[in-house]
Protein backbone atom coordinates (compact mmCIF):
# COMPACT_ATOMS: atom_id res chain seq x y z
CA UNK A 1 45.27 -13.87 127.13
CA UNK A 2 42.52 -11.53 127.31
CA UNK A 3 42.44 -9.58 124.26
CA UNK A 4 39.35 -6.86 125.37
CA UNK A 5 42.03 -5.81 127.75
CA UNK A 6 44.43 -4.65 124.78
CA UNK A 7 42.21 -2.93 122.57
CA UNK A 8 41.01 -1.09 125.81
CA UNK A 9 44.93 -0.51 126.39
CA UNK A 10 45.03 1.04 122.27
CA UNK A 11 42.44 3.18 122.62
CA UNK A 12 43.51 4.54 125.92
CA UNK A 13 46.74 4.86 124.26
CA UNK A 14 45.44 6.70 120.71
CA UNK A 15 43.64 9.60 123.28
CA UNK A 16 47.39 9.88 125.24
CA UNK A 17 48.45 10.26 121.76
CA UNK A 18 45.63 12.61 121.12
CA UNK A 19 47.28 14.53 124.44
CA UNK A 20 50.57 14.55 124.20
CA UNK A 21 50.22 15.76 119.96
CA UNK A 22 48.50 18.54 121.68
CA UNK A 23 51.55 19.88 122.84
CA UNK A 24 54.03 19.36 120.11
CA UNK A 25 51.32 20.30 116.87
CA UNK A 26 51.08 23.85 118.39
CA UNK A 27 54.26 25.06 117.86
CA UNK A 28 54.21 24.97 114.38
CA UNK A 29 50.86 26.43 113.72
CA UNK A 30 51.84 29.79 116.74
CA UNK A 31 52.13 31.86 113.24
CA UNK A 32 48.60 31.13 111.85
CA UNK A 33 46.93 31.69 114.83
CA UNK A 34 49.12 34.83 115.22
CA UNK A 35 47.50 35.97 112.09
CA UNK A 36 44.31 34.49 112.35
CA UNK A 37 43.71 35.38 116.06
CA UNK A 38 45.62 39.08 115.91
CA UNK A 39 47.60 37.26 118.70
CA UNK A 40 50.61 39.00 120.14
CA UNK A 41 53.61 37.31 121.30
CA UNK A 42 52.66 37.43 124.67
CA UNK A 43 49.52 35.72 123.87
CA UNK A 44 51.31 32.68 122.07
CA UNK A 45 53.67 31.99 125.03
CA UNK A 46 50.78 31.55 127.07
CA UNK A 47 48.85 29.68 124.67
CA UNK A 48 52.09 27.24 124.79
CA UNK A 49 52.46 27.69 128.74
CA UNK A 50 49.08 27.73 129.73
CA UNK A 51 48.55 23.99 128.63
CA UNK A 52 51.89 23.07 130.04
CA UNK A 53 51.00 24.68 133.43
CA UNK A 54 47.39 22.99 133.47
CA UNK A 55 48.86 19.60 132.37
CA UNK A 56 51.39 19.22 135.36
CA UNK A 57 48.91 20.92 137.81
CA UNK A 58 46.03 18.50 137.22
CA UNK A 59 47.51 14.94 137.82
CA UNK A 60 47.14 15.03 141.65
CA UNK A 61 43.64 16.01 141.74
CA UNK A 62 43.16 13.58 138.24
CA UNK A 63 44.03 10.99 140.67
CA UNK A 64 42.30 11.92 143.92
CA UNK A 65 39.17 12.09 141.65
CA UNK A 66 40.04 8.46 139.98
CA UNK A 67 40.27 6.70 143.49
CA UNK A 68 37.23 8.73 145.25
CA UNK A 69 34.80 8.73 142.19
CA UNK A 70 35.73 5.88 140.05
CA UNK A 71 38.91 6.04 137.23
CA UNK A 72 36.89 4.76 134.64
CA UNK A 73 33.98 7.87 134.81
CA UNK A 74 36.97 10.66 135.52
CA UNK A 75 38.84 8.86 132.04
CA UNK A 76 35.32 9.14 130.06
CA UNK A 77 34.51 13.11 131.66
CA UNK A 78 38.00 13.74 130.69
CA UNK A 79 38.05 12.95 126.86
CA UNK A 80 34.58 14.84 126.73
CA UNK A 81 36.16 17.77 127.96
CA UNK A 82 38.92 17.20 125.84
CA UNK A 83 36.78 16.92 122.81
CA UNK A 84 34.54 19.94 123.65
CA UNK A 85 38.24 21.88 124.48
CA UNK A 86 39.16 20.91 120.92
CA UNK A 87 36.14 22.16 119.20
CA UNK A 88 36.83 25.52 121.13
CA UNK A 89 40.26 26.10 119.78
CA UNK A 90 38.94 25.62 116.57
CA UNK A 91 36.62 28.13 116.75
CA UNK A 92 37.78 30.38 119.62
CA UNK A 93 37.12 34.42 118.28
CA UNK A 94 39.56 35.84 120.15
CA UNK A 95 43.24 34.73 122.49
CA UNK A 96 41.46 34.43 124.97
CA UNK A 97 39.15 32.47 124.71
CA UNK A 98 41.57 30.22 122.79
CA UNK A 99 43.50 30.50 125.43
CA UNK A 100 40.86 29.57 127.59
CA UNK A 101 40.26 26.66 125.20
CA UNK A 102 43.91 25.46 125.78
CA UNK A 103 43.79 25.53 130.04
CA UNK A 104 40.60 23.11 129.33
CA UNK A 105 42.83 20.76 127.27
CA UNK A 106 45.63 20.97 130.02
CA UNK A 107 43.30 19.92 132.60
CA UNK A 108 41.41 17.34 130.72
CA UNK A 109 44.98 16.13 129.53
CA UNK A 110 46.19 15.82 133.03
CA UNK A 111 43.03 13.37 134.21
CA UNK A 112 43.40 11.31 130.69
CA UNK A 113 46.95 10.38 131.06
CA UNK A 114 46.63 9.45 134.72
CA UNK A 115 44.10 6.97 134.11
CA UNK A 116 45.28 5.97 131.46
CA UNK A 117 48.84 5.39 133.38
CA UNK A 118 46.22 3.51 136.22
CA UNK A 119 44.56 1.45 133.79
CA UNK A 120 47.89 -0.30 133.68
CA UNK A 121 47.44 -1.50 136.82
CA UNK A 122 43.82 -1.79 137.00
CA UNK A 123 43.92 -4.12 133.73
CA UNK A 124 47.54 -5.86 133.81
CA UNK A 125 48.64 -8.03 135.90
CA UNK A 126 52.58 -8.32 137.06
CA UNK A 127 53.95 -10.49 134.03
CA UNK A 128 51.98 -8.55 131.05
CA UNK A 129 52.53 -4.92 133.29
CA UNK A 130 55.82 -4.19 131.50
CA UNK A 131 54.86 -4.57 128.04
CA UNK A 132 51.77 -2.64 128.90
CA UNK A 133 53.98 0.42 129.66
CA UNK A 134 56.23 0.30 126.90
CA UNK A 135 53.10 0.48 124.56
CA UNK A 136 52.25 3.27 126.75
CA UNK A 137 55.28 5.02 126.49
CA UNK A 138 55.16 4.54 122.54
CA UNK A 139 52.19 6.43 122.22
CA UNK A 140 53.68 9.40 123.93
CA UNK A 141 56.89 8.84 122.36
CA UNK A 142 55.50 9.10 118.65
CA UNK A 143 53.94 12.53 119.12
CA UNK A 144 57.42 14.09 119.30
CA UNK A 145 58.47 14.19 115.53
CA UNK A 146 54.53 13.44 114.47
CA UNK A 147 53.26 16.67 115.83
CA UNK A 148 55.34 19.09 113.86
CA UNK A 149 55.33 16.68 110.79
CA UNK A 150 50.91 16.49 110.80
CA UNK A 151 51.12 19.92 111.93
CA UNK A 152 52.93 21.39 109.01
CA UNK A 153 51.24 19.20 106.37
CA UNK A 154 47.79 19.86 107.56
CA UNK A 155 48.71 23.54 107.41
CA UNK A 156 50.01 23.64 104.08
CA UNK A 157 46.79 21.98 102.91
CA UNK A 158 43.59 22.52 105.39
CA UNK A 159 42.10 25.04 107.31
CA UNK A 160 44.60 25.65 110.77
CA UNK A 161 41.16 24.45 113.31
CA UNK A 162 41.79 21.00 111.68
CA UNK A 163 44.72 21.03 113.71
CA UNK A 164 42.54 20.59 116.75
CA UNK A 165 39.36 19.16 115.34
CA UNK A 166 41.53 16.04 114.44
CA UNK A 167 41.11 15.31 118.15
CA UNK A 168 37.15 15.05 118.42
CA UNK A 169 37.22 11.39 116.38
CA UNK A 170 40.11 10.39 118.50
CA UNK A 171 37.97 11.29 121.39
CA UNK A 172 34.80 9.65 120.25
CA UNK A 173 37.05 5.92 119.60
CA UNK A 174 38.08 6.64 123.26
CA UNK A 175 35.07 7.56 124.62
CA UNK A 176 33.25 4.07 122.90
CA UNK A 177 36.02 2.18 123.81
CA UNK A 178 36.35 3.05 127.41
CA UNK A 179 32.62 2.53 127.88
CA UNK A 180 32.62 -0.89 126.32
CA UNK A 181 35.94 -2.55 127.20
CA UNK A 182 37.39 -0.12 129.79
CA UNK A 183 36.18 -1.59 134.11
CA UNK A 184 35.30 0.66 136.71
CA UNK A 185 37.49 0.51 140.01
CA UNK A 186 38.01 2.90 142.50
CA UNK A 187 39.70 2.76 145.99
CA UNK A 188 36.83 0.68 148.40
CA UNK A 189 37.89 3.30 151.10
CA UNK A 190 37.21 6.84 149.54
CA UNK A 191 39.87 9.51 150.39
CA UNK A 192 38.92 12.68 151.74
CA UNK A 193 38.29 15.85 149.44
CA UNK A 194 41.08 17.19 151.09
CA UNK A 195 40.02 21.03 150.06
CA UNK A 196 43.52 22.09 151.27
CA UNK A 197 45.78 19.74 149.84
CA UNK A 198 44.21 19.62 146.26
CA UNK A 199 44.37 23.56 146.30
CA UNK A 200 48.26 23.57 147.39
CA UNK A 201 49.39 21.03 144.88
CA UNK A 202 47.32 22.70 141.85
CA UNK A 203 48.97 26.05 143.12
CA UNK A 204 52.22 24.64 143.95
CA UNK A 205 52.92 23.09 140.51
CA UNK A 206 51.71 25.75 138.60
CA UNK A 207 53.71 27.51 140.12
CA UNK A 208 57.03 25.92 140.36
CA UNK A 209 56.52 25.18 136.72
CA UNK A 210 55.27 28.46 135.53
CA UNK A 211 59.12 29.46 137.07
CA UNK A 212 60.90 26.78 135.10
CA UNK A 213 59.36 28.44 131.92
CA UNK A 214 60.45 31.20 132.77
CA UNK A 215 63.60 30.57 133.50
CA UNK A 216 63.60 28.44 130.00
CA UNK A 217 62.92 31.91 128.80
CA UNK A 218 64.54 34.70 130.97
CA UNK A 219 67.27 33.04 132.67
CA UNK A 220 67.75 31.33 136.13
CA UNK A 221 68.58 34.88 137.95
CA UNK A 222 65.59 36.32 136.61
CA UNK A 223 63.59 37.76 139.40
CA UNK A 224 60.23 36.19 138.32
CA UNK A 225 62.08 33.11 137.77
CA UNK A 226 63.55 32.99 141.39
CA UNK A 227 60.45 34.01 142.74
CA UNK A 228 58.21 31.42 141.25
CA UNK A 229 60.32 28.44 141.33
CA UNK A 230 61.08 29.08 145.02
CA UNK A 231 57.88 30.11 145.93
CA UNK A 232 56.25 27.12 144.22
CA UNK A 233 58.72 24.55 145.96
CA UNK A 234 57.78 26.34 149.20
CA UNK A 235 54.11 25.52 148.67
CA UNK A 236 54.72 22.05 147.56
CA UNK A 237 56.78 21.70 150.80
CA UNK A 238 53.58 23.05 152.76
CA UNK A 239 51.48 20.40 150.67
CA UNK A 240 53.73 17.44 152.03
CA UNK A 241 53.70 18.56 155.03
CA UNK A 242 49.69 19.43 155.43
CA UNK A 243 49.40 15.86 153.76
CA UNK A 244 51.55 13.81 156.25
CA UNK A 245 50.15 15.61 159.32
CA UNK A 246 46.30 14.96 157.67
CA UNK A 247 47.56 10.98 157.85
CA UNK A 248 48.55 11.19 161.21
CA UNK A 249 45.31 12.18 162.60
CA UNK A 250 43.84 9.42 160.43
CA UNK A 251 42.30 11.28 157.96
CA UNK A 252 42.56 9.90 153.93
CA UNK A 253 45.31 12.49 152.63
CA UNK A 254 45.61 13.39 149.06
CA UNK A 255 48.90 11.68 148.61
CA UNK A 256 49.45 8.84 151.35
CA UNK A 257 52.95 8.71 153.22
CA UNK A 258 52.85 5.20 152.42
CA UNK A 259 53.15 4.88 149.34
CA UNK A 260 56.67 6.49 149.53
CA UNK A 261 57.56 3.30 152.21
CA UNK A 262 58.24 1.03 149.41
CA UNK A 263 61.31 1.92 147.76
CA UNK A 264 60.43 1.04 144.12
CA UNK A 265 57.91 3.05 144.11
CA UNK A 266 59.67 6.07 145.36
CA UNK A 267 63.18 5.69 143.24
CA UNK A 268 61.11 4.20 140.05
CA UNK A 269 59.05 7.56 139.83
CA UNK A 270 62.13 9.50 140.96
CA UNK A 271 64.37 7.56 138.24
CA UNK A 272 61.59 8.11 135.18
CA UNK A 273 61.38 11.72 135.89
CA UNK A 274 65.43 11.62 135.61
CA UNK A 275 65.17 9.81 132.84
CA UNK A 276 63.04 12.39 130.63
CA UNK A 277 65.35 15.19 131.80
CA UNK A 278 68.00 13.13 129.54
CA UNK A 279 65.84 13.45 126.39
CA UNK A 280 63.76 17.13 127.20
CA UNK A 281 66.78 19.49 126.03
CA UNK A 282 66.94 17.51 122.98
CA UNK A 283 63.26 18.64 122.03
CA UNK A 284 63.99 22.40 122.40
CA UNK A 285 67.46 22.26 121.20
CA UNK A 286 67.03 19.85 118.26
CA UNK A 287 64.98 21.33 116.18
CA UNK A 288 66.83 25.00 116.44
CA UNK A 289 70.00 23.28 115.14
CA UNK A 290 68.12 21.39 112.29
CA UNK A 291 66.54 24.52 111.42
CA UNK A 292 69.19 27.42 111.81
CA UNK A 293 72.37 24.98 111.56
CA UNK A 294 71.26 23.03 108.94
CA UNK A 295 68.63 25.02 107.28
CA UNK A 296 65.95 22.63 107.11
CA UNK A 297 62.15 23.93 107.27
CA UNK A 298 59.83 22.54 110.16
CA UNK A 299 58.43 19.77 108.24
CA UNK A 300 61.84 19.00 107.60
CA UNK A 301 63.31 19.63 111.01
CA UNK A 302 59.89 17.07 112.29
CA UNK A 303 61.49 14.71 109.70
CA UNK A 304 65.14 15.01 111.27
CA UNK A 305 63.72 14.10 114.57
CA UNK A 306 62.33 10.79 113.73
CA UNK A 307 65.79 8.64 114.75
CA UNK A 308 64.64 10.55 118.31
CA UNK A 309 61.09 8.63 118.51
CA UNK A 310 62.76 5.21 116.64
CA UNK A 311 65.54 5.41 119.55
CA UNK A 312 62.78 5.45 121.81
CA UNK A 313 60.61 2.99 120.71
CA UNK A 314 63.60 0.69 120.53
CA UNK A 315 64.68 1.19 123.89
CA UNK A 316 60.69 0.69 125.19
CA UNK A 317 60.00 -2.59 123.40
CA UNK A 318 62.68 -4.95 124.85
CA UNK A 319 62.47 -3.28 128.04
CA UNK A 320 60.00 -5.72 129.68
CA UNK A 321 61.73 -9.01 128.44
CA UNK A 322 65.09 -7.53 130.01
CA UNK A 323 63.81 -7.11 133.32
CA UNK A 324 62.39 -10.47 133.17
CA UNK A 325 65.61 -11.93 132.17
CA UNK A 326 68.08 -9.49 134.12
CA UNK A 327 66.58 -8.00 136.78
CA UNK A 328 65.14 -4.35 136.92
CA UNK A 329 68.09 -2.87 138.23
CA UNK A 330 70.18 -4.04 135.44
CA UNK A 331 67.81 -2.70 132.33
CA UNK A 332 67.70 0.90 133.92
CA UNK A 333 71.61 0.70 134.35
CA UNK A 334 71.72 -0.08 130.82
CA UNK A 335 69.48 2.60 129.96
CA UNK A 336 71.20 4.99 131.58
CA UNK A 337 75.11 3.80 130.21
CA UNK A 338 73.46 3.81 126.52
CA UNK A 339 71.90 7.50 127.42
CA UNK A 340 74.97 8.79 128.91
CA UNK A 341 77.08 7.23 125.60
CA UNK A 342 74.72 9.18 123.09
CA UNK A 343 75.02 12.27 124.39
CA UNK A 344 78.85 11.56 125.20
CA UNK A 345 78.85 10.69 121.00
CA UNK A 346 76.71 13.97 120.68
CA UNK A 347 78.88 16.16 122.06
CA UNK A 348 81.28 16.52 119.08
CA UNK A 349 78.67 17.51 116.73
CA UNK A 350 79.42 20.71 114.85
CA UNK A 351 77.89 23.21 112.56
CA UNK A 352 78.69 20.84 109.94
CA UNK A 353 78.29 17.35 110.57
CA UNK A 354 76.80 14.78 108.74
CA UNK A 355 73.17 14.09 109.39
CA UNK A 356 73.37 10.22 109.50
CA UNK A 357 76.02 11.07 112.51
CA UNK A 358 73.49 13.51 114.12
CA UNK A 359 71.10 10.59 113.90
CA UNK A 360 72.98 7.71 115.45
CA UNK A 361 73.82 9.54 118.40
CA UNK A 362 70.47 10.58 118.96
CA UNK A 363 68.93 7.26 118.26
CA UNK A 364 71.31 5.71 121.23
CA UNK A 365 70.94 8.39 123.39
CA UNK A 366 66.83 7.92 123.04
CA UNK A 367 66.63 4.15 122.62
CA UNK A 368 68.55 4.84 126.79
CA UNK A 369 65.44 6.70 127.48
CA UNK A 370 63.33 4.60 126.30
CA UNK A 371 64.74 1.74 127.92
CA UNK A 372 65.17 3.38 131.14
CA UNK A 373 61.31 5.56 131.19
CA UNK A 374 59.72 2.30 130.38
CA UNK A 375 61.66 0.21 133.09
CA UNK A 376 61.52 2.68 135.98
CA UNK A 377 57.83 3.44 135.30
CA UNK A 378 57.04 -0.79 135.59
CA UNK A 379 58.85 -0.70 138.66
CA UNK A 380 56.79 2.23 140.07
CA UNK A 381 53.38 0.71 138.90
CA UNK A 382 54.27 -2.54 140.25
CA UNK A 383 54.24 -1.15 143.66
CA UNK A 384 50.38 -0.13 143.09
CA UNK A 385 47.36 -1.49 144.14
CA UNK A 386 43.90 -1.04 143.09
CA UNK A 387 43.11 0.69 145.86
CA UNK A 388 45.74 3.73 144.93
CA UNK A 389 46.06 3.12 141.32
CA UNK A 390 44.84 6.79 140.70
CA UNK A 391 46.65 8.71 143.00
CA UNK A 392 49.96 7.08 142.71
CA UNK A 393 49.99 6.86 138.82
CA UNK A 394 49.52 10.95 139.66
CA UNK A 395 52.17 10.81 141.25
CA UNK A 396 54.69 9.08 138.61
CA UNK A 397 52.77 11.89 136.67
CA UNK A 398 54.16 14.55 138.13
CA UNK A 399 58.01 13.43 138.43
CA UNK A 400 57.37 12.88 134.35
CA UNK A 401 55.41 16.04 133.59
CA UNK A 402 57.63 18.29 135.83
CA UNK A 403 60.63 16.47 133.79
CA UNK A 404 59.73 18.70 130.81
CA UNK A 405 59.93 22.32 131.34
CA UNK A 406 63.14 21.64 134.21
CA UNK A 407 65.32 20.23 131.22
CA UNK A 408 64.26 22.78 128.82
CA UNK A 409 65.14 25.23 131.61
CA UNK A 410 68.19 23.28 132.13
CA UNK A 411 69.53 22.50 128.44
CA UNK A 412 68.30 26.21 127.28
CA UNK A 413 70.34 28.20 130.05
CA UNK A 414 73.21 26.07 129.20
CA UNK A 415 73.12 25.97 125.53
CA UNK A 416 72.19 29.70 125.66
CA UNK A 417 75.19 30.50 127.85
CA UNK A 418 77.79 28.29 125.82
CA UNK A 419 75.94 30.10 122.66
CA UNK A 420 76.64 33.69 123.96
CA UNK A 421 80.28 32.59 125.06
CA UNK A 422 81.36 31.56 121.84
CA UNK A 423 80.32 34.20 119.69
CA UNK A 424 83.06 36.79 118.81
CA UNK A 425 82.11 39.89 116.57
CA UNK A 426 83.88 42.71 118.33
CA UNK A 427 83.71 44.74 115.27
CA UNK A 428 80.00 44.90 114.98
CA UNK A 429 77.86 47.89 117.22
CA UNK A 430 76.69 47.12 120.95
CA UNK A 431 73.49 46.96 120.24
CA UNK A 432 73.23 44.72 117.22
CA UNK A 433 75.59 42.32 118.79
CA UNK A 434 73.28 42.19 121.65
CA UNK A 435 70.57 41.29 119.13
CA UNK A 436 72.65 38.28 117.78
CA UNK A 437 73.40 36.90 121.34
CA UNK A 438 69.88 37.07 122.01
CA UNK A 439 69.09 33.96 120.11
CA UNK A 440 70.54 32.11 117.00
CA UNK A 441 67.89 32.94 114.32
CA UNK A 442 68.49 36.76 114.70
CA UNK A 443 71.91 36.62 114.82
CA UNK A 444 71.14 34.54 111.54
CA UNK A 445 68.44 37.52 110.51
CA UNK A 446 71.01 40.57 110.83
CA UNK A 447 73.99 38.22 109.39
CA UNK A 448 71.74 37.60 106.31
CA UNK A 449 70.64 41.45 106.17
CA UNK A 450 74.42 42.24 106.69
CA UNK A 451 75.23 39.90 103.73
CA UNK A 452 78.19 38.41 106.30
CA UNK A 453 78.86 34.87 105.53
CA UNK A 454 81.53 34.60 108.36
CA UNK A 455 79.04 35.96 110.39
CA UNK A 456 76.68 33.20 109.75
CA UNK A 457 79.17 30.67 109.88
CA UNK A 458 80.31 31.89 113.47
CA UNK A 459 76.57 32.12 114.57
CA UNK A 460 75.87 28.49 113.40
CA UNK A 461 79.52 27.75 115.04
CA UNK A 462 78.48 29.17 118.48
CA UNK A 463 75.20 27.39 118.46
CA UNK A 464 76.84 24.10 117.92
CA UNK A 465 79.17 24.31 120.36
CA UNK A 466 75.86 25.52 122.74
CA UNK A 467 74.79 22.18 122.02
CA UNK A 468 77.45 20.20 122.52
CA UNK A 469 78.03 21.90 126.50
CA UNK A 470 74.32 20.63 126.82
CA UNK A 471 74.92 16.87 125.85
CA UNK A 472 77.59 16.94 127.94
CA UNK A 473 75.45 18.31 131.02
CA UNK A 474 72.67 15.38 129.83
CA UNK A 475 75.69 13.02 129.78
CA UNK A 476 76.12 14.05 133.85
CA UNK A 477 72.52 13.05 134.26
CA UNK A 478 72.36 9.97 132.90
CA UNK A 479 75.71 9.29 135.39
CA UNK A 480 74.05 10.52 138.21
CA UNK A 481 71.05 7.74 137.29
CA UNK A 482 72.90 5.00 136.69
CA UNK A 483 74.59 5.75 140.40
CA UNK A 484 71.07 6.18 142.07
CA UNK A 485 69.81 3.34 140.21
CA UNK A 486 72.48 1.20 141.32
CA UNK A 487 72.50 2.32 144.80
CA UNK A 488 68.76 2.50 145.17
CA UNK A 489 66.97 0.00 142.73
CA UNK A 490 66.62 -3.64 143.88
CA UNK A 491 68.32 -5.92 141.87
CA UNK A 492 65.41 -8.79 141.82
CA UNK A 493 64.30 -10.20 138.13
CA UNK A 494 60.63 -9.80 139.22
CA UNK A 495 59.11 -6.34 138.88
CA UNK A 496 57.68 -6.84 141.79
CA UNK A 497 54.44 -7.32 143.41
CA UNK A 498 51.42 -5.25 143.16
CA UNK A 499 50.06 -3.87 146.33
CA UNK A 500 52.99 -3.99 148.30
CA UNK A 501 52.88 -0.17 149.06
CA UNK A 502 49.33 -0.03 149.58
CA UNK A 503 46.61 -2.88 150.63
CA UNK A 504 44.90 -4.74 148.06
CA UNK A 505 41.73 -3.84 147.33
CA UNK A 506 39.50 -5.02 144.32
CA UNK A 507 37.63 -2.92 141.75
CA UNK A 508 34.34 -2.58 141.92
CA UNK A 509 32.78 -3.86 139.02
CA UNK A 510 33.15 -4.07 135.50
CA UNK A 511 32.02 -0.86 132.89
């Protein structure tokens, strides 16, 4: 076995750390830079948002770039710009140009994951492709609990820019890695620029997932929230449809209608992308009930969340021998039944239950993810080529990055309507009982001003029960998967076999 193939594949892998921290550090250190930044409110949503919208919005062009211009020089521009992004938050005078700073990162995010996620099938071959992914997964999986747990330490103790400078060494291993060990390849028939369909998918997506924040935030029958999700779904529809009709005149489209002919392709990105909807409620809802419920502080709530990232790195290590030994079909069932049975377990948690019971629960629910994400992802990738490593890894991207802000959209109205329906206090004025349905921790401010211990215990009562309706909507998910992956998914032991969306083509030459 080649070994200069897996160091390339753990230094790829520290950057998508590197990219992935970047979006779980910030929201611990949103009251530093508040201070430090005169920042309003407004200003920190978007400096959350505005790296969330860049992230999703990049990955199509990320690839298009990859397969025109070579994956391994849009990988190396992309960690510089990452690194010089990171120096700018750092040192960023004002919001906005921090939050200028933080739409760099997005973008330079966007083209480090995809090749990163097409280095997988640029370097590995079909037996060592699985194990490749669930190491890939990993590395995005352990930001989730290691973000908020760095983030609060290195606040307690260092300047807040370190926060971001910790990126620029990560950047530099990457960037000497990928030079060394990391080959160039790049489609051997260019695709078009395709002016119209990179701006329609970079509009589209910001779009549609500028309304799923929003609806995260204001509610599904928010006007703004309509407005944007529809209207970006109506421009992603116009994208498809520019992109099919480019392919029938025989021009190189962005996105080629064949890649969606083979059917592992298209059901393993839709699948993964079903799969993180399953675990992205959990990462807004968690850490509100280990906070307000239980009282813990956010270096302790970051602690309480490491049975999420052990579930999932459980679930992505085996995944890869059970396909081999099962079949694909069979591992994503199973990761889908175990996913469904967490949140099934979850769904009785209340106000006061016993952490070690929070934590199972979670753990099996995640270790489902993580089996199922790292199985439906090496069924995608194993219908790549070469040739459209780049664009289609983009497009796995974008089921998985889209994943994010739909189940926080999802689990948040949910848990926020369960939440509001629960709560009681008939006794207390209109508008201070408007104030506690309008989220958990001020209902938990005016109980404490109101010295009302009922109060609090009804608050952290209502919340719980907000939770559990959400587990049992994730618990519906993971049943609809394991349905479409047993309808859809082939039931082979191989993977399958590289290339068989798109013709082979060979990369062309070695960095």
């Amino acid at each position: 076995m080649d070994s200069r193939k897996w160091w390339a594949l753990g230094a790829v892998n520290l950057c998508v750390l590197a990219v992935t921290l970047d979006g779980t550090i910030l929201s611990v250190a949103l009251p530093e830079l508040a201070k430090a930044l005169s920042a309003t409110e407004s200003d920190l949503q978007w400096f959350l948002s505005g790296y969330l919208l860049t992230l999703a919005a990049g990955v199509l062009p990320a690839g298009l770039a990859g397969d025109r211009w070579g994956r391994k020089k849009v990988m190396l521009v992309s960690l510089a710009a990452f690194g010089a992004g990171s120096v700018l938050c750092a040192y960023a005078p004002s919001p906005g140009t921090f939050l200028a700073a933080r739409l760099l990162l997005g973008f330079a995010g966007s083209g480090i994951t995809v090749m990163a996620m097409s280095a997988l099938t640029v370097l590995f071959n079909d037996r060592e492709r699985a194990a490749a992914v669930g190491v890939y997964e990993i590395a995005n999986f352990l930001a989730l609990p290691v973000g908020p747990i760095l983030g609060g330490w290195m606040l307690s103790h260092l300047w807040w820019g370190w926060v971001f400078l910790i990126n620029v060494p990560v950047v530099a291993v990457g960037l000497a890695v990928g030079i060394v060990l990391v080959p160039e390849s790049r489609a051997s028939r260019r695709p078009d620029l395709d002016l119209i369909g990179t701006i329609s998918s970079v509009v589209g997506l910001v779009v549609l997932t500028y309304g799923l924040i929003e609806a995260g935030d204001r509610g599904w029958s928010a006007p703004i929230t309509l407005t944007a999700t529809v209207g970006g779904l109506a421009i992603l529809a116009g994208f498809f449809s520019w992109e099919r009709r480019l392919g029938n005149r025989g021009g190189r489209p962005m996105v080629d209608a064949a890649l969606f002919k083979a059917r592992a392709f298209t059901w393993g990105a839709i699948l993964s992308g079903t799969a993180g909807l399953c675990i992205a409620g959990l990462l807004f809802s968690m850490p509100q009930y280990f906070q307000a419920v239980q009282g813990a502080d956010a270096m302790e709530s970051g602690l309480k969340m490491l049975p999420f990232v052990i579930g999932l790195i459980a679930g992505a290590l085996p995944a890869g021998a059970l396909a081999k030994a099962v079949g694909a079909r069979l591992t994503i069932a199973l990761g889908f039944v175990l996913a469904g049975a967490g949140a099934g377990i979850g769904s009785v948690t209340g106000s006061v239950s016993d952490t070690a019971f929070v934590a199972v629960w979670m753990a099996i629910l995640c270790a489902g993810v993580g089996l199922a994400l790292t199985a439906t992802t090496s069924v995608a990738l194993s219908e790549l080529s070469v040739e459209r490593s780049g664009i289609g890894s983009a497009v796995v991207q974008t089921f998985q990055k889209t994943c994010a802000p739909l189940g926080s959209a999802v689990m948040g109205s949910v848990l926020a309507a369960s939440y509001k329906a629960h709560l009681g206090h008939t006794g207390l004025p209109a508008d201070v009982a408007a104030e506690i349905r309008h989220s958990v921790f001020s209902g938990l401010a005016i109980a404490d001003r109101l010295g009302s211990l009922s109060l609090v215990r009804e608050i952290r009562d209502a919340f719980a029960y907000g939770l559990d309706v959400s587990l049992v909507v994730t618990a519906g998910i993971a049943l609809g998967g394991l349905v479409l992956t047993l309808v859809f998914v082939s039931g082979a032991k191989a993977a399958g076999h590289a290339g068989a969306a798109v013709p082979e083509a060979s990369s062309t030459g070695r960095g």
